[in-house]
Protein backbone atom coordinates (compact mmCIF):
# COMPACT_ATOMS: atom_id res chain seq x y z
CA UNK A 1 -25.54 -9.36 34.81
CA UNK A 2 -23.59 -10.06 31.96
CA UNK A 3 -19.83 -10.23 30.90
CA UNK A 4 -17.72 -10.00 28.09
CA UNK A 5 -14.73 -12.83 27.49
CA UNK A 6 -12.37 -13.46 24.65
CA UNK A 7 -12.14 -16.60 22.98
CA UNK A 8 -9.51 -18.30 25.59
CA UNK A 9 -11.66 -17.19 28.28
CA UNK A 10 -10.24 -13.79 30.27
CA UNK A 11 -12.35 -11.03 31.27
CA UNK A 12 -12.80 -8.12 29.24
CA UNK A 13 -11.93 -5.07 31.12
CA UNK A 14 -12.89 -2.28 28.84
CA UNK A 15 -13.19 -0.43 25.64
CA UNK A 16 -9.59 0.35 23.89
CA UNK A 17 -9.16 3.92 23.08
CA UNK A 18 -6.97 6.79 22.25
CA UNK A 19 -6.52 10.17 23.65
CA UNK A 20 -4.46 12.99 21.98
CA UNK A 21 -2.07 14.97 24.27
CA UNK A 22 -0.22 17.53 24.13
CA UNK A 23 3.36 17.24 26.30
CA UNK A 24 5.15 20.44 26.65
CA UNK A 25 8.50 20.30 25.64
CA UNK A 26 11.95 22.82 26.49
CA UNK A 27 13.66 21.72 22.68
CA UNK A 28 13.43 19.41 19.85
CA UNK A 29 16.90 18.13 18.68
CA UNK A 30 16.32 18.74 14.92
CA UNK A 31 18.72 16.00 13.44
CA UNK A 32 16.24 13.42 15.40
CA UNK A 33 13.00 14.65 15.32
CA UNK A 34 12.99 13.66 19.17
CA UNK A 35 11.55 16.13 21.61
CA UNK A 36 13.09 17.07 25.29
CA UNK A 37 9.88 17.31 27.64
CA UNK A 38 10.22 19.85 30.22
CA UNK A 39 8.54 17.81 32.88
CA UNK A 40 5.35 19.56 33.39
CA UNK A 41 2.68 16.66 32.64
CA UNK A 42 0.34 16.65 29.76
CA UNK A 43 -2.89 18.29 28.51
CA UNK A 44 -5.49 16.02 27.29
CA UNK A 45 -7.91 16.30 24.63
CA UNK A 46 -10.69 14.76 26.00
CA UNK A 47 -13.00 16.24 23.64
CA UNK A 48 -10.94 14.18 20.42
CA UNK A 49 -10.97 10.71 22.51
CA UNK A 50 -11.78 8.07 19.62
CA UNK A 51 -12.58 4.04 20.09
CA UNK A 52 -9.45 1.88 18.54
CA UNK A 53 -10.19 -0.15 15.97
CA UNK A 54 -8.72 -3.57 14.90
CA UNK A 55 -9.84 -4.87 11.19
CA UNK A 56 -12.34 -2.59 11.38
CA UNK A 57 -14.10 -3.50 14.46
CA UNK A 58 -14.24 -1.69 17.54
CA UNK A 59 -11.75 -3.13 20.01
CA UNK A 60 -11.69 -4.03 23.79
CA UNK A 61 -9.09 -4.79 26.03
CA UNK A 62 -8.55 -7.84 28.68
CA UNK A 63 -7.78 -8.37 32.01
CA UNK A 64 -4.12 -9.08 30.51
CA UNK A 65 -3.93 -6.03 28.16
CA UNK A 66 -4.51 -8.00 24.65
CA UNK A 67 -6.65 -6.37 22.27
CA UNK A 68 -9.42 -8.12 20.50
CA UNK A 69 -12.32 -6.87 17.97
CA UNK A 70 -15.57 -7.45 19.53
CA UNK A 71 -16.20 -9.87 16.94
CA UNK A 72 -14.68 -12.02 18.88
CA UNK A 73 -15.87 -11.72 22.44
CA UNK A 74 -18.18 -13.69 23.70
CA UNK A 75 -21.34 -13.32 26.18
CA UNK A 76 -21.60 -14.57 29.49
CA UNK A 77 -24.38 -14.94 32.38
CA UNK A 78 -22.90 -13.97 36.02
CA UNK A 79 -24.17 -13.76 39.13
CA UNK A 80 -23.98 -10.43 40.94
């Protein structure tokens, strides 16, 4: 079996990526631009989910939530 690590050796947990949402809201004050969310959870857009990319590469995330390009990961050999 094989694993992914970054170049000072943690774990690669998994692929970064976004997912668009749609929050419902009660008002929006209009001199902020900020939104008051009525509480109800969110709706996600599955459908639009897209990988993150850092300088152009696709990126992955660590056990320790830093994102790297997969450039930079490296290969390992691990018993199962």
């Amino acid at each position: 079996m094989k694993r992914y690590v970054t170049p000072t050796g943690s774990v690669i947990a998994g692929a970064y990526e976004m997912v668009p949402c749609t929050v419902g809201i009660t008002s929006i004050n209009l001199e902020t631009g900020e939104p008051d969310y009525d509480g109800n959870g969110s709706k996600m857009h599955w459908d639009d989910q897209k990988h993150v990319e850092l300088g152009g590469k696709k990126a992955y995330i660590d056990e320790n939530g830093t994102a790297w390009p997969y450039t930079s990961l490296k290969e390992e050999e691990v018993d199962d």
